[in-house]
Every structure is written in C-alpha cells, then in structure tokens.
N, C-alpha and C. Protein backbone atom coordinates (compact mmCIF):
# COMPACT_ATOMS: atom_id res chain seq x y z
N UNK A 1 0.86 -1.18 0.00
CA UNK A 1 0.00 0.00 0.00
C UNK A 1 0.90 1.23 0.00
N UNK A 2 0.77 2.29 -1.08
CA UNK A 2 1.95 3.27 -1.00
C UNK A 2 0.80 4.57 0.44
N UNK A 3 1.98 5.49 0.58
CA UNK A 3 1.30 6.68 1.26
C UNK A 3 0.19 7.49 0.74
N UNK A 4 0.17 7.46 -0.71
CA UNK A 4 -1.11 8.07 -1.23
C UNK A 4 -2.24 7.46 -1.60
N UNK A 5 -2.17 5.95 -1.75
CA UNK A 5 -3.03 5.21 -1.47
C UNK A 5 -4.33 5.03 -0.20
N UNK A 6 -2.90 5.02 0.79
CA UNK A 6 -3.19 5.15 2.66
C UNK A 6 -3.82 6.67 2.50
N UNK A 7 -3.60 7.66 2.20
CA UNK A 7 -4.33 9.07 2.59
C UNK A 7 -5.50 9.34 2.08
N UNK A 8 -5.49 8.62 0.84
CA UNK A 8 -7.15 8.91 -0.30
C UNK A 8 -7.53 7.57 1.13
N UNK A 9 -7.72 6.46 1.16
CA UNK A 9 -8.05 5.22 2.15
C UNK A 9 -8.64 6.68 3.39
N UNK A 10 -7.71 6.50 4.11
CA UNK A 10 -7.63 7.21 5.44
C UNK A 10 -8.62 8.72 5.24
N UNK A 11 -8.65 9.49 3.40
CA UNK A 11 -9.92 10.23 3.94
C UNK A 11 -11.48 9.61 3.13
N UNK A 12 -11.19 8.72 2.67
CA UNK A 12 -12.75 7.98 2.97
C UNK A 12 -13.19 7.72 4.22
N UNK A 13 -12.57 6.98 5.05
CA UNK A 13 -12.80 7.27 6.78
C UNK A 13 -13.44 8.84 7.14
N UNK A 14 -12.51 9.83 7.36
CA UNK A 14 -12.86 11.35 7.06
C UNK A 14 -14.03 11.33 6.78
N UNK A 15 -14.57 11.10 5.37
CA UNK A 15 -16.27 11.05 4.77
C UNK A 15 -17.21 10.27 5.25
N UNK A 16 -16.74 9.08 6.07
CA UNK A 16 -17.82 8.83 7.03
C UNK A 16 -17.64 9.35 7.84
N UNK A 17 -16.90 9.23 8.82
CA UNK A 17 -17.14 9.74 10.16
C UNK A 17 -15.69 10.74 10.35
N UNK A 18 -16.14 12.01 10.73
CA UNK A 18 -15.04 13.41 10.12
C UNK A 18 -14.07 12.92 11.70
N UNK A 19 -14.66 12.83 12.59
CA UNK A 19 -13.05 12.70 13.82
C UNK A 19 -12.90 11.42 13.91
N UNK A 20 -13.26 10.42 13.62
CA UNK A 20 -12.81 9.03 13.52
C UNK A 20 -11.14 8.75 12.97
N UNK A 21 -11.01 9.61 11.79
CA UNK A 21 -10.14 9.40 11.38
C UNK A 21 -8.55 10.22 11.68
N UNK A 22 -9.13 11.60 12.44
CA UNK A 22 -7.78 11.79 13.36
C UNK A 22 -7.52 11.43 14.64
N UNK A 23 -8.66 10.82 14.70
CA UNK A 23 -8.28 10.06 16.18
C UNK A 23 -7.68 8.58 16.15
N UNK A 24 -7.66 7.81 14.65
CA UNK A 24 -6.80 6.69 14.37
C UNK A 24 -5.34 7.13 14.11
N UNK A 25 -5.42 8.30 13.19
CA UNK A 25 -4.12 8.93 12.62
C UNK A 25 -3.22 9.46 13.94
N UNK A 26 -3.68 10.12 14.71
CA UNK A 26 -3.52 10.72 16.17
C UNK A 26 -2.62 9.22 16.70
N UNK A 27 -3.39 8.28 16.75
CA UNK A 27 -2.97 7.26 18.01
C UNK A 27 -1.62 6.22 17.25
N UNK A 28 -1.94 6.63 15.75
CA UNK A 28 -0.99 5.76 14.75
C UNK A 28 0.63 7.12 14.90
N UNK A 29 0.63 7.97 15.17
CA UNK A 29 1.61 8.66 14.93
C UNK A 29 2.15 8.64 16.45
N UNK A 30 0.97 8.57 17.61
CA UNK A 30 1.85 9.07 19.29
C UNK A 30 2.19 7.70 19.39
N UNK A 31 1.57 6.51 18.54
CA UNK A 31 2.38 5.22 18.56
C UNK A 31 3.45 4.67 17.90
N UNK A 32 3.90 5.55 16.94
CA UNK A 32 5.01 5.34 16.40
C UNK A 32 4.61 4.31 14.84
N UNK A 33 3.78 3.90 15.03
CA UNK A 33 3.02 3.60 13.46
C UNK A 33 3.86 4.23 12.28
N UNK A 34 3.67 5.36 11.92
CA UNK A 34 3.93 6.49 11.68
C UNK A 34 4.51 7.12 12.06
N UNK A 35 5.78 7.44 11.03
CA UNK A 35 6.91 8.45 11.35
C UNK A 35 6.88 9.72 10.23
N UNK A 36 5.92 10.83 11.17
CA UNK A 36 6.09 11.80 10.51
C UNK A 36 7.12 13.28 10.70
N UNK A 37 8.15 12.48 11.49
CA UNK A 37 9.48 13.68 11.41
C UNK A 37 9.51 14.90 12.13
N UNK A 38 9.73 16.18 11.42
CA UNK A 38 9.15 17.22 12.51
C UNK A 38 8.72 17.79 11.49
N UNK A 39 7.41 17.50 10.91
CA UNK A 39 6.93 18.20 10.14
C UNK A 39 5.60 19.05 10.89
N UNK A 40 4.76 20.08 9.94
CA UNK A 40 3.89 20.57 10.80
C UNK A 40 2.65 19.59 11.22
N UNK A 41 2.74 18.39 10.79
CA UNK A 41 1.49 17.48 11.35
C UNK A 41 2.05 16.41 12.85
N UNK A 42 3.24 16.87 12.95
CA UNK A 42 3.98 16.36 14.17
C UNK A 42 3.05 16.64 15.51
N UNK A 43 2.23 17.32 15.60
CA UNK A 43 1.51 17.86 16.74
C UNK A 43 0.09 16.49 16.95
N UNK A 44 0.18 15.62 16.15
CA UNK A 44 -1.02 14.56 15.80
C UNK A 44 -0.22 13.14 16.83
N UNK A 45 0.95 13.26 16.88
CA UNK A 45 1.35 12.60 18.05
C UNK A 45 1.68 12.85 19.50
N UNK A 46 1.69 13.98 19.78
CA UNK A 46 2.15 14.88 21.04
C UNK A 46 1.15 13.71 22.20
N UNK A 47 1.40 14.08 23.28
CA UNK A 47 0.47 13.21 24.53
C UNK A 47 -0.54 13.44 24.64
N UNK A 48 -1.10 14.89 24.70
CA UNK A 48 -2.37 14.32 24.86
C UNK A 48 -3.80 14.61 23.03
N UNK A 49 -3.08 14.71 22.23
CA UNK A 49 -3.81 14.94 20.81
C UNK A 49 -4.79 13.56 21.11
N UNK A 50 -3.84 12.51 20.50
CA UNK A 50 -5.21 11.48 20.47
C UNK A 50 -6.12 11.25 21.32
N UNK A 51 -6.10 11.88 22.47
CA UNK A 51 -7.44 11.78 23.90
C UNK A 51 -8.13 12.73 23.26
N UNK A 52 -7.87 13.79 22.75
CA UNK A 52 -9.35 14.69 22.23
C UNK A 52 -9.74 14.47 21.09
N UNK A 53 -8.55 13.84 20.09
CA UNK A 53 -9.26 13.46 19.02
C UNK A 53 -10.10 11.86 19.45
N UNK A 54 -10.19 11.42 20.18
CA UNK A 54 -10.74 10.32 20.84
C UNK A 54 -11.91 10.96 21.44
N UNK A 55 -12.12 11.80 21.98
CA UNK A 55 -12.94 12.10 23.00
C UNK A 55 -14.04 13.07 21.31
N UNK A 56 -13.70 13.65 20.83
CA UNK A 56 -14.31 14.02 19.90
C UNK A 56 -14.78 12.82 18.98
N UNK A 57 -14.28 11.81 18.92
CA UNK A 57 -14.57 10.62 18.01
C UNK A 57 -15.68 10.02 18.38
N UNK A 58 -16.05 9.69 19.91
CA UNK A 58 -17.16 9.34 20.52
C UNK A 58 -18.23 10.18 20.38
N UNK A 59 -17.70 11.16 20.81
CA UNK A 59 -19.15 12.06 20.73
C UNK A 59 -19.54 12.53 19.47
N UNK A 60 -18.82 11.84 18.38
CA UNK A 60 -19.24 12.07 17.33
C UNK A 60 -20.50 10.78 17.28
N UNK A 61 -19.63 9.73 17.18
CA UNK A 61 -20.37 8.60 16.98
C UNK A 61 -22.13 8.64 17.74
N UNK A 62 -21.79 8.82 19.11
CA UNK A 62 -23.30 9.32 19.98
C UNK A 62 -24.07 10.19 18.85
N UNK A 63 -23.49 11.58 18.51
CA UNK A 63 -24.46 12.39 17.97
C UNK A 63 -24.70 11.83 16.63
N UNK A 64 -24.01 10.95 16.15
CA UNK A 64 -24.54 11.09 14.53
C UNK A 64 -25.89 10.17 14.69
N UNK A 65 -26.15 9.63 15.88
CA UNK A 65 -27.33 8.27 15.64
C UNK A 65 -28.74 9.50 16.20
N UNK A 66 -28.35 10.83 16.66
CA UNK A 66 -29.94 11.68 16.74
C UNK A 66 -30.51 11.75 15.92
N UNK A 67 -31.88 11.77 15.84
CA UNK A 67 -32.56 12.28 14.98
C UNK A 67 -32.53 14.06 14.57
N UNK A 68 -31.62 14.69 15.05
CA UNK A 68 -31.66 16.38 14.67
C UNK A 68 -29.98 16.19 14.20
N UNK A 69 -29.96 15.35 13.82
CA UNK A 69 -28.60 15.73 13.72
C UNK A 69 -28.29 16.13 11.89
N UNK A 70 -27.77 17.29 11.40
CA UNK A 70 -27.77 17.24 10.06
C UNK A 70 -27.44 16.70 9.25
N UNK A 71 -27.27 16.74 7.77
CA UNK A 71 -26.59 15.84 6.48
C UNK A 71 -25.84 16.24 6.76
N UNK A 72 -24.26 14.87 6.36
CA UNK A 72 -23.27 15.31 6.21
C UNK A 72 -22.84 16.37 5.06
N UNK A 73 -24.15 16.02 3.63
CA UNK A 73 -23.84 16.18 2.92
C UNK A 73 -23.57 18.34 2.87
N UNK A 74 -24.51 18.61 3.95
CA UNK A 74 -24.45 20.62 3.96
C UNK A 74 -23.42 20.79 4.51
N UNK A 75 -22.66 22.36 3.72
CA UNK A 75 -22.13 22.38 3.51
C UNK A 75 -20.94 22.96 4.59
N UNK A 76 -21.44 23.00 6.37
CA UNK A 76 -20.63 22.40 7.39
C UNK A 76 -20.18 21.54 8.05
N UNK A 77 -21.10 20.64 7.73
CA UNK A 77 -20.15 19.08 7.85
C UNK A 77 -19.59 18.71 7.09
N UNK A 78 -19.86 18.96 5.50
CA UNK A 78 -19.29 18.52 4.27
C UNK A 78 -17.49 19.02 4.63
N UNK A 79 -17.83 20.51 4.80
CA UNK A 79 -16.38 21.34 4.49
C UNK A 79 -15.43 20.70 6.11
N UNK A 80 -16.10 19.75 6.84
CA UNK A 80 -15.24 19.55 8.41
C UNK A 80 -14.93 18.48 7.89
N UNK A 81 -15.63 17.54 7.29
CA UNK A 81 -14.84 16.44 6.56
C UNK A 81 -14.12 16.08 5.51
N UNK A 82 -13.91 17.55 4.95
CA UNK A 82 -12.90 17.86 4.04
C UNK A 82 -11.57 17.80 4.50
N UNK A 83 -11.73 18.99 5.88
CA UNK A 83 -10.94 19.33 6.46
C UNK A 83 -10.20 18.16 7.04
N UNK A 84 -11.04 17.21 8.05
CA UNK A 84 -10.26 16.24 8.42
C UNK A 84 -9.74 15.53 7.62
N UNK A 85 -10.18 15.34 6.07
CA UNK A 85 -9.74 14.51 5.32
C UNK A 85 -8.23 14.60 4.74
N UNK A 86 -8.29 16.11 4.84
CA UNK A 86 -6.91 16.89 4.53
C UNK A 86 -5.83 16.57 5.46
N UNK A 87 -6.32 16.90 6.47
CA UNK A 87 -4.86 16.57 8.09
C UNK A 87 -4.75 15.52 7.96
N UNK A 88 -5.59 14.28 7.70
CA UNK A 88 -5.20 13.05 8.13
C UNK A 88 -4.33 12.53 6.67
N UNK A 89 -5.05 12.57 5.67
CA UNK A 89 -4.04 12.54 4.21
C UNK A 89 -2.68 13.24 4.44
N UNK A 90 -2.36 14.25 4.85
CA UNK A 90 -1.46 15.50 4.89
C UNK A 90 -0.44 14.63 6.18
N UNK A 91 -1.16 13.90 7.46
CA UNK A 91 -0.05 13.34 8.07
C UNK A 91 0.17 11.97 7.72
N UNK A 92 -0.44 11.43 7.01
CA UNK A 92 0.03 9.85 6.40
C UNK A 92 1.12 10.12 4.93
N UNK A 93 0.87 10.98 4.37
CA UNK A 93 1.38 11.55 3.54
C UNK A 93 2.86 12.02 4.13
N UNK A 94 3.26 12.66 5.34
CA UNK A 94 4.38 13.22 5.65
C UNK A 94 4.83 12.02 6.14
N UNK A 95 4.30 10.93 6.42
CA UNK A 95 5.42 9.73 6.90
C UNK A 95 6.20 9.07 5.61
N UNK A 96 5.37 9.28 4.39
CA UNK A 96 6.57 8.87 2.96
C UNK A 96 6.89 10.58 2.01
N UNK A 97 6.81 11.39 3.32
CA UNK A 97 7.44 12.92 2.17
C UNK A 97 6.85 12.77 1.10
N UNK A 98 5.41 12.88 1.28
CA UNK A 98 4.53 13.13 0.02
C UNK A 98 3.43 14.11 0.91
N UNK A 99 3.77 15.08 1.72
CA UNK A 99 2.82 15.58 2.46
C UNK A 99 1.53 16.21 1.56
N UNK A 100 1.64 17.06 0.49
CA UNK A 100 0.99 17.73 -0.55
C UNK A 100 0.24 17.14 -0.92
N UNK A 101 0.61 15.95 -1.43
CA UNK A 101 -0.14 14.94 -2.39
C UNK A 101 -1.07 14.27 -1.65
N UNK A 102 -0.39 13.83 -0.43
CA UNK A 102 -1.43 13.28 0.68
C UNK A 102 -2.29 14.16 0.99
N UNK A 103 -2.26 15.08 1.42
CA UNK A 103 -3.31 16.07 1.23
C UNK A 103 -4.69 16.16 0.49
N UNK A 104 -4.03 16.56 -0.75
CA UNK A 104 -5.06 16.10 -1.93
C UNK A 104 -6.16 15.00 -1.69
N UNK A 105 -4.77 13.83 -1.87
CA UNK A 105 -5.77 12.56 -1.76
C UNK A 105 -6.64 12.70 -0.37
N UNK A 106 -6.55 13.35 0.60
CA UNK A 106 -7.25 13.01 1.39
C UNK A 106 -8.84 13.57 1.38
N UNK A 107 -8.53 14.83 0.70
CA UNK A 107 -9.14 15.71 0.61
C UNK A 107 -10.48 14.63 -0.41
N UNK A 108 -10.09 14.23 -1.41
CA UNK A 108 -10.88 13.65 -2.57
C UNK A 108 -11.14 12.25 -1.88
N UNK A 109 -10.09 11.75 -1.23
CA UNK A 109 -11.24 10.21 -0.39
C UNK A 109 -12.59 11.09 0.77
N UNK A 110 -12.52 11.91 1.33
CA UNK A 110 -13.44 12.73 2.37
C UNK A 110 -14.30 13.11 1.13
N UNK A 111 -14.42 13.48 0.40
CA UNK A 111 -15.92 13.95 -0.86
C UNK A 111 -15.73 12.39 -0.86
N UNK A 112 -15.07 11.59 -1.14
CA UNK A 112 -15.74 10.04 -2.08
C UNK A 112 -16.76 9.67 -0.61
N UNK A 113 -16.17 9.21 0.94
CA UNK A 113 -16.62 8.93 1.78
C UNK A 113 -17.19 9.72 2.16
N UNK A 114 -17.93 10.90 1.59
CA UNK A 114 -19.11 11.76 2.48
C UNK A 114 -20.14 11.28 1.55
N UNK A 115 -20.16 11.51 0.39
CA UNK A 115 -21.82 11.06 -0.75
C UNK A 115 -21.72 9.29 -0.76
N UNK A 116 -20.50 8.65 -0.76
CA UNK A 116 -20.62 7.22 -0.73
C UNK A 116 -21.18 6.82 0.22
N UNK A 117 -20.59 7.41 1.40
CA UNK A 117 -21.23 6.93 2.68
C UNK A 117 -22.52 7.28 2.74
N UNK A 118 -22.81 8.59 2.25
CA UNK A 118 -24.52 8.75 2.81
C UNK A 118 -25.50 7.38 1.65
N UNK A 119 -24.73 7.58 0.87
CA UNK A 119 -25.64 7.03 -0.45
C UNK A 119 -25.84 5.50 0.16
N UNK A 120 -24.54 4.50 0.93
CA UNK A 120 -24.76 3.17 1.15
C UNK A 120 -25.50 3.98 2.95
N UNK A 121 -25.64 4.06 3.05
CA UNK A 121 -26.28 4.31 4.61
C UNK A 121 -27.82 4.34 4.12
N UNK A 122 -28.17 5.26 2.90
CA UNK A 122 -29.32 5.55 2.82
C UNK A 122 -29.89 3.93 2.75
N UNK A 123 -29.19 2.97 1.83
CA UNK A 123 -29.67 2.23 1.33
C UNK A 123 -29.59 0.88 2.17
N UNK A 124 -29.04 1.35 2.81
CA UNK A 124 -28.85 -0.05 4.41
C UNK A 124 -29.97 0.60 4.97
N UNK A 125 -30.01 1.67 5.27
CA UNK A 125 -31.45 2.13 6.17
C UNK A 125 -32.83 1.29 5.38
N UNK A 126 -32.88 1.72 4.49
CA UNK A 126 -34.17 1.11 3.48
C UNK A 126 -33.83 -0.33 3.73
N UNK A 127 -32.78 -0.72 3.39
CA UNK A 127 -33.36 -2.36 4.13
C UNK A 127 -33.51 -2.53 5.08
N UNK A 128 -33.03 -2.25 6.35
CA UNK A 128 -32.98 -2.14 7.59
C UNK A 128 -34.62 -1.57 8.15
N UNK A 129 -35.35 -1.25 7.48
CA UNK A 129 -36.23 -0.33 7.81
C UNK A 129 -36.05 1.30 8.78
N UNK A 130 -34.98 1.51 9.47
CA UNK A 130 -34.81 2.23 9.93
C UNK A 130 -32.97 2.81 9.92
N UNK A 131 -32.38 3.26 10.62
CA UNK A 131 -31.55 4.42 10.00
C UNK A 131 -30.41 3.79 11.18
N UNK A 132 -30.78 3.31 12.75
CA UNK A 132 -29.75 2.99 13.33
C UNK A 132 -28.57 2.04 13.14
N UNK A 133 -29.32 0.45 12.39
CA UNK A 133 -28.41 -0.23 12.50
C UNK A 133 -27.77 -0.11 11.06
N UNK A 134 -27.85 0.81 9.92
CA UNK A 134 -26.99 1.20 9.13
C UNK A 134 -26.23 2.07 9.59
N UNK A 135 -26.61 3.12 10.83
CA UNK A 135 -25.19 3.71 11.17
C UNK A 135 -24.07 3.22 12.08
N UNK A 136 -24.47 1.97 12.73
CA UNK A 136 -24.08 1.62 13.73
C UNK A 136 -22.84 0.34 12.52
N UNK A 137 -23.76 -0.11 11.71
CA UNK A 137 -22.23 -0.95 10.78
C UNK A 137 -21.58 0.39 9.70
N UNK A 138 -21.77 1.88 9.44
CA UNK A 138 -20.73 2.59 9.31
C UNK A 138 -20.06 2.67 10.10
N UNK A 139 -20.16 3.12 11.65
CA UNK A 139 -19.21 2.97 12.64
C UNK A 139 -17.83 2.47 12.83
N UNK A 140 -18.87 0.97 12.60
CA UNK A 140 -17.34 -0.26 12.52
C UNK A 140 -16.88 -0.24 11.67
N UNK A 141 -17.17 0.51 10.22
CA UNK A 141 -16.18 0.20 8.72
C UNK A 141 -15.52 1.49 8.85
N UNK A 142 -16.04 2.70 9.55
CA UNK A 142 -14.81 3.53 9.58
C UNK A 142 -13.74 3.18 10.56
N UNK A 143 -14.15 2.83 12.05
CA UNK A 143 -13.17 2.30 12.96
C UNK A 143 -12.61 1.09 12.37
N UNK A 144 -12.63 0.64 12.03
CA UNK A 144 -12.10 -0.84 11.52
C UNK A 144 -11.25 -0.07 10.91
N UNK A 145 -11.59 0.17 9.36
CA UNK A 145 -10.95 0.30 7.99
C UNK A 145 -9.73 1.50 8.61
N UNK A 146 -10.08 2.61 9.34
CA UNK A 146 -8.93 3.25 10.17
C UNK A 146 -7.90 2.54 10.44
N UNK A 147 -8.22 1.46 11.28
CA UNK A 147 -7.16 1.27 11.93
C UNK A 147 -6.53 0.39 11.30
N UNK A 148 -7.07 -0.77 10.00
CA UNK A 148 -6.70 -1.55 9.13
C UNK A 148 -5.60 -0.36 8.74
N UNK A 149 -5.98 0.62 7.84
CA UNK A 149 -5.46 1.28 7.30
C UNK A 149 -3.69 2.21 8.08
N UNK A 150 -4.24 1.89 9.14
CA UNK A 150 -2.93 2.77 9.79
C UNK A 150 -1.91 1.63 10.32
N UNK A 151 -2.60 0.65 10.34
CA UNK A 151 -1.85 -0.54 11.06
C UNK A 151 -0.95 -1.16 9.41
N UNK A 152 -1.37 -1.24 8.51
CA UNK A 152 -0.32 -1.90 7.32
C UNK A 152 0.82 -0.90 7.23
N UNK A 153 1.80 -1.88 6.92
CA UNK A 153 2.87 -1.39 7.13
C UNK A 153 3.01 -0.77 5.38
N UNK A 154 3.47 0.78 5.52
CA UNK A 154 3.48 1.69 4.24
C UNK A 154 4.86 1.27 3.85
C-alpha cells in the first residue's frame, strides 16, 4: 500500500465519520506507526492529541445516531470532513514525504466517503427499515478500515 493510497483510504474514513479518522491517525503517529518527522502534522502525536481526538470521536459517533442531527452532505459538515480529510491525508502523507499529495488525496477520499457513505447508509437504512443499525455498521467500517489502514505497514 503506498502513502497516497493510505491518505485517499484514510480520507474515505474522514467522509464517514469526520473525527474518527484523526483520532486513528492521532494514536498511529503518538504510537510510532507512523513516522512523521518534525513536520507541521507532528503535533497529531504529542500526549495528549489522540485523547481529544478520541474524545471528539465518541461524541461524534453518539451524535450522529440523533434524529436532529444534520446531512453530512451541507455544507458544514461537508467542508469539516474535508478538512479532516486533509490533516489526516497531509499526516500519512508526511510519513513517505509526500505531504501535498497526501493532502489532496485526502481531501478527494473525504468527498468520495461523504456522498458514498450517505448514499450506502441511505440504502442499508431502506433495508434495515430504519436508519440505526446502518449507522451503527458505518461505525465499525470507519473504525475498523482506520485502523486496518494505519496498522499496514506503508
């Protein structure tokens, strides 16, 4: 799996679930997973980053199963899971000095995993008859596929 592979990967995560994926990237870099040098995404391993990107990851997961809770698809959650899609591409990316590119890619897996994800959610809901236990198996394919993804060796 090269690094730009892993960052487009790592921001489909991003497009489902927007802090899921710096809170894998977070725990893959303060674990040494990932050696991203002293670049400016060096701050994604410091001591205590992955506890808030953790602590934000949960309470993501809680809020996304409300019923008031908005589409990812408007255009402030859209642009937060851009964003995360970017840092987390941008620090998987600086562990093979492709920070830029990782970027990018992350940026374009977070749009693939924001309309992919809503689009298979919609359609697990419709079988499911209802909306929870399609979000509850996104959950595990972003936590999973995260940590699949941070755990192969680049």
């Amino acid at each position: 799996m090269t690094f730009v592979f892993a960052a487009l990967l790592i921001g489909i995560v991003a497009g489902l679930r927007a802090m899921t994926a710096p809170a894998v990237v977070s725990w893959a870099v303060h674990l040494g997973w990932l050696s991203v040098g002293d670049s400016w995404t060096a701050f994604m391993g410091w001591h205590f980053t992955p506890w808030i990107f953790t602590g934000l990851a949960v309470a993501e997961l809680v809020t996304d199963k409300l019923p008031t809770t908005p589409s990812r698809k408007l255009p402030v959650p859209f642009s937060a899971r851009l964003v995360s899609g970017a840092l987390c591409g941008a620090t998987v990316g600086a562990a093979g000095n492709m920070m830029l590119v990782g970027l990018v890619a992350g940026i374009v897996g977070a749009a693939i995993g924001t309309y992919g994800g809503a689009w298979a959610r919609g359609r697990l809901a419709a079988a499911f008859g209802r909306d929870f236990p399609a979000a509850f198996l996104e959950d595990i394919v972003a936590i999973g596929g995260g940590l699949v993804i941070v755990a192969m060796p680049l």
